[in-house]
Protein backbone atom coordinates (compact mmCIF):
# COMPACT_ATOMS: atom_id res chain seq x y z
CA UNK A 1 -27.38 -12.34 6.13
CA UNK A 2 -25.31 -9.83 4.57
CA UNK A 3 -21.25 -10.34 4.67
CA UNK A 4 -19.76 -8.07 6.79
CA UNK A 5 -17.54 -4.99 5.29
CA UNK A 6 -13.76 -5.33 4.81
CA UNK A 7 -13.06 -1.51 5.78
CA UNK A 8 -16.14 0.59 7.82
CA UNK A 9 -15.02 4.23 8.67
CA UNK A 10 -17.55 6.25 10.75
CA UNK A 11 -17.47 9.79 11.53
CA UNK A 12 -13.82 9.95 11.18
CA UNK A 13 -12.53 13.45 12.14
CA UNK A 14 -9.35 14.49 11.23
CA UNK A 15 -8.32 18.35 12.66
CA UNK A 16 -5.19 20.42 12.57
CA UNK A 17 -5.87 23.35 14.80
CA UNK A 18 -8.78 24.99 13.46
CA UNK A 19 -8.93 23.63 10.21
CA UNK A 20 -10.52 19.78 9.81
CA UNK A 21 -9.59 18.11 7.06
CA UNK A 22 -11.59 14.87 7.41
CA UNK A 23 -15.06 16.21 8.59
CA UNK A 24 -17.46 13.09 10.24
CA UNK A 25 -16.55 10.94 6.90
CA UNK A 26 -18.59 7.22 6.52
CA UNK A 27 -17.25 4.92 4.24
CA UNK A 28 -18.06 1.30 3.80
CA UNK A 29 -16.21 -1.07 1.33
CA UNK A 30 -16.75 -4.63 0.76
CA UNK A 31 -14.39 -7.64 -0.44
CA UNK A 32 -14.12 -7.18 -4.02
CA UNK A 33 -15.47 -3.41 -4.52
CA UNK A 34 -13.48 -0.67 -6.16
CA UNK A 35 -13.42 2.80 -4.36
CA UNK A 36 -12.28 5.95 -5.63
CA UNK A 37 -11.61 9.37 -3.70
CA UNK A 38 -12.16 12.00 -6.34
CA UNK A 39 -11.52 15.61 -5.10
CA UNK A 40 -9.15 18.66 -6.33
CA UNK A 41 -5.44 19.01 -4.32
CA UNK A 42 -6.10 19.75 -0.90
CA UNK A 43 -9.72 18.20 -0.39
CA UNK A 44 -8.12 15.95 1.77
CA UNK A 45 -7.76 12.45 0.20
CA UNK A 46 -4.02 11.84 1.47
CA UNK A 47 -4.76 12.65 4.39
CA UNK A 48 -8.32 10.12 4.66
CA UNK A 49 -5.79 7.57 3.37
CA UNK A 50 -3.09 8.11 5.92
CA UNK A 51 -6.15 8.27 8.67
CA UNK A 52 -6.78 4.44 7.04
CA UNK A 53 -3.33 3.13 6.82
CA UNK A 54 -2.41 4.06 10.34
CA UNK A 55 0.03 7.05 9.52
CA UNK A 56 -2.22 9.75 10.97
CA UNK A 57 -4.69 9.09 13.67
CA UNK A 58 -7.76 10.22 13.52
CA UNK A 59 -9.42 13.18 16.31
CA UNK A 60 -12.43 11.05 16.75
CA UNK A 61 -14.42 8.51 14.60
CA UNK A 62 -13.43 4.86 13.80
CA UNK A 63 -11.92 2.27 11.59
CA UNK A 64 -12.23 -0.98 11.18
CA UNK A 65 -10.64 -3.80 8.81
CA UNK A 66 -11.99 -6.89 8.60
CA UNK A 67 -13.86 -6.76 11.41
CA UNK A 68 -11.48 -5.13 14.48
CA UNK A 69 -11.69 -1.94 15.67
CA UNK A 70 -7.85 -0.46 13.66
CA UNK A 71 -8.13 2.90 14.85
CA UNK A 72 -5.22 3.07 16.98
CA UNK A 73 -3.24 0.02 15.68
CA UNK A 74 0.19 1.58 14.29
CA UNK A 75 1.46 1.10 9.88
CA UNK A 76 2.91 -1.86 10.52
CA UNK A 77 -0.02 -3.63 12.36
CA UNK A 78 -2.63 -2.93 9.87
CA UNK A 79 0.30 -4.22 7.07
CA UNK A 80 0.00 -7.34 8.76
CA UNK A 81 -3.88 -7.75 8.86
CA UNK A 82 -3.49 -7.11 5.09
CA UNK A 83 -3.74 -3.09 4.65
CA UNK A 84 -1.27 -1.80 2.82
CA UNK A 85 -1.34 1.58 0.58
CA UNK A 86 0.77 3.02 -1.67
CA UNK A 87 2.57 6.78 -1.77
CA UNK A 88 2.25 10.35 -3.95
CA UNK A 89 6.06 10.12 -3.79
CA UNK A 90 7.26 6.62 -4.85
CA UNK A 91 8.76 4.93 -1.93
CA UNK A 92 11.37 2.06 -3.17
CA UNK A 93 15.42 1.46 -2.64
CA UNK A 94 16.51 3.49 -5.33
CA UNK A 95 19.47 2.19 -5.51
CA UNK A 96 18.65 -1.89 -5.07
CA UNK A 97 17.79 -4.23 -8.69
CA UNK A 98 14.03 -4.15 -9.20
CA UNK A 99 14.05 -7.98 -8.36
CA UNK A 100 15.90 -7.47 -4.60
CA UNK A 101 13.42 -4.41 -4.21
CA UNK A 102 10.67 -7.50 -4.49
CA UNK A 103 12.42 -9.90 -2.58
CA UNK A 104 12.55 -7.40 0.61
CA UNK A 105 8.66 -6.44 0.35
CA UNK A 106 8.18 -10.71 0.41
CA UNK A 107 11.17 -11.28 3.49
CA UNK A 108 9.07 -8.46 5.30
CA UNK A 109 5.90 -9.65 4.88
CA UNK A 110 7.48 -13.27 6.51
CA UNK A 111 8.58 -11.79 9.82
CA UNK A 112 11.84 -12.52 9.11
CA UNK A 113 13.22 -9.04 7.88
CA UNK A 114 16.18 -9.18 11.29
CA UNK A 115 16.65 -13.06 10.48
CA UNK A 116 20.42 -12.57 8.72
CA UNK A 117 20.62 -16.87 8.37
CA UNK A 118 18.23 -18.10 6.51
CA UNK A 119 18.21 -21.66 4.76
CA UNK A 120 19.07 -21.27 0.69
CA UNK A 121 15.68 -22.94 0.15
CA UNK A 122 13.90 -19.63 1.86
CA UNK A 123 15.67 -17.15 -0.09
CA UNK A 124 15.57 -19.07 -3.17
CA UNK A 125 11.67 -19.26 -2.95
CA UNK A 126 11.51 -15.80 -2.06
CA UNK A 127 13.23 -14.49 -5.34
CA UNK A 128 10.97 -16.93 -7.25
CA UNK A 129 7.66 -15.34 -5.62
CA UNK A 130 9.59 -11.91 -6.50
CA UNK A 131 9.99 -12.73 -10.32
CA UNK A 132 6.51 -13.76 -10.12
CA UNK A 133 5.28 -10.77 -8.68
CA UNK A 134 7.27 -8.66 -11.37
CA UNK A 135 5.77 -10.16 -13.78
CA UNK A 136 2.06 -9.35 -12.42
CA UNK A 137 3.16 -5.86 -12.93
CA UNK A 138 4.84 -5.87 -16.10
CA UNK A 139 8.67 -5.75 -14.80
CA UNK A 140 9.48 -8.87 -16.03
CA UNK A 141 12.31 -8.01 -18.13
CA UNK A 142 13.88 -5.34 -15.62
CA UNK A 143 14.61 -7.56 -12.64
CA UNK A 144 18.51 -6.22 -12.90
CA UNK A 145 17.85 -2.85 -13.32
CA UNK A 146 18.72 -0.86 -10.23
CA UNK A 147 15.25 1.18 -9.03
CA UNK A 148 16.23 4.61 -9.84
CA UNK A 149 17.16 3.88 -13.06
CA UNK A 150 14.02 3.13 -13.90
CA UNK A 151 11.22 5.75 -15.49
CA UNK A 152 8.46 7.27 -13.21
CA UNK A 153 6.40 5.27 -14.33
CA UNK A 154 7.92 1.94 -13.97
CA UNK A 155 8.91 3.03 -10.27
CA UNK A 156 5.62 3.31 -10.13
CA UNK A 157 4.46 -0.02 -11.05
CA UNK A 158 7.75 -1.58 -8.89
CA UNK A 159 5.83 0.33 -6.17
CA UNK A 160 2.87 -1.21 -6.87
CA UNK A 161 4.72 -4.53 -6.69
CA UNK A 162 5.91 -4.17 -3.50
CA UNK A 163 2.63 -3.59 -2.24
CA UNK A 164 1.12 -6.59 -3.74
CA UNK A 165 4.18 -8.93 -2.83
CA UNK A 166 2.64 -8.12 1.16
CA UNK A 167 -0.58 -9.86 -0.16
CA UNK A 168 -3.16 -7.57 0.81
CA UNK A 169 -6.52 -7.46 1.54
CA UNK A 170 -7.58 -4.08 0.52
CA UNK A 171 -4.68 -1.84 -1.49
CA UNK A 172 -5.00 2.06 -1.00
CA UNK A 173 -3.37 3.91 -4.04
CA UNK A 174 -2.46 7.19 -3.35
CA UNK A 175 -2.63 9.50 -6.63
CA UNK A 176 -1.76 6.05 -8.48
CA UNK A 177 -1.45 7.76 -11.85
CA UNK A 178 0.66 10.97 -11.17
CA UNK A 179 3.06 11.72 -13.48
CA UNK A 180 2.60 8.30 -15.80
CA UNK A 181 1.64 8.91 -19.28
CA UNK A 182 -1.18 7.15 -21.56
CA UNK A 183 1.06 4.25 -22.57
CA UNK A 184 2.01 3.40 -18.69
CA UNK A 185 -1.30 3.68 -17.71
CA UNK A 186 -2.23 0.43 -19.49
């Protein structure tokens, strides 16, 4: 028996007006696999991903995530079954420490983002899983550094952070490499 597919998109439709974007698209991915959506600007990959993550619905077709039908389930829902994406324009408190950046991805992820009293054990844990987690991406040594101080590229990867700190089970990168040089890259 074969195991069954994390994500499974069929004839997904995506119009605006006249023009469709997303035209009867299939797409299966399993636990584990690597996907890429290779096309020029405007072949519609954003907007397949936003389809997926819940910030565009679809005109017809379906989604589903490990196993349940997604398709109309709002961002935040589909966060919480474990899909979370990334953005073309980095989307991170600019003006918060890379380290509390962390901590809010991992105090969102709890349920507890409109808990204001929490026990100093929680939040203590929380900024340790946040130091771990910059570490994973290679901010180790910038957990004081306010976000927008930081180059494109390391936003970048503090985006990237955020995203993991949710623990997800399938990460969609949107144009993950814009604007980072060679040396970022690695």
């Amino acid at each position: 028996m074969s195991a069954a597919a994390l994500l499974r998109i069929e004839q997904l439709v995506k119009r605006f007006g006249g023009l469709v974007v997303t035209d009867r698209a299939d797409l299966t991915v399993f636990e584990g696999e690597i996907h890429a959506l290779i096309g020029p600007n405007g072949a519609g990959k954003t907007t397949l991903i936003q389809q997926i993550s819940g910030a565009l619905a679809p005109s017809s077709g379906a989604i589903q995530f490990a196993s349940r039908n997604v398709t109309t389930l709002p961002i935040h829902q589909r966060v919480h079954l474990g899909l979370v994406r990334t953005y073309q324009i980095t989307s991170i408190f600019r003006r918060l420490p890379v380290l509390d950046n962390l901590a809010l991805a991992l105090q969102s992820r709890s349920g507890s983002s409109w808990r204001f009293w929490r026990p100093a054990r929680e939040e203590r844990d929380r900024y340790e899983q946040a130091r771990a987690v910059a570490q994973r991406v290679g901010l180790g040594t910038l957990l004081n550094r306010v976000a927008g101080a930081l180059s494109h590229g390391e936003q970048r990867q503090l985006e990237v952070g955020m995203a993991l700190a949710l623990c997800p089970k399938m990460l969609l990168l949107d144009e993950p490499m814009a604007g980072i040089g060679p040396e970022e890259t690695e």
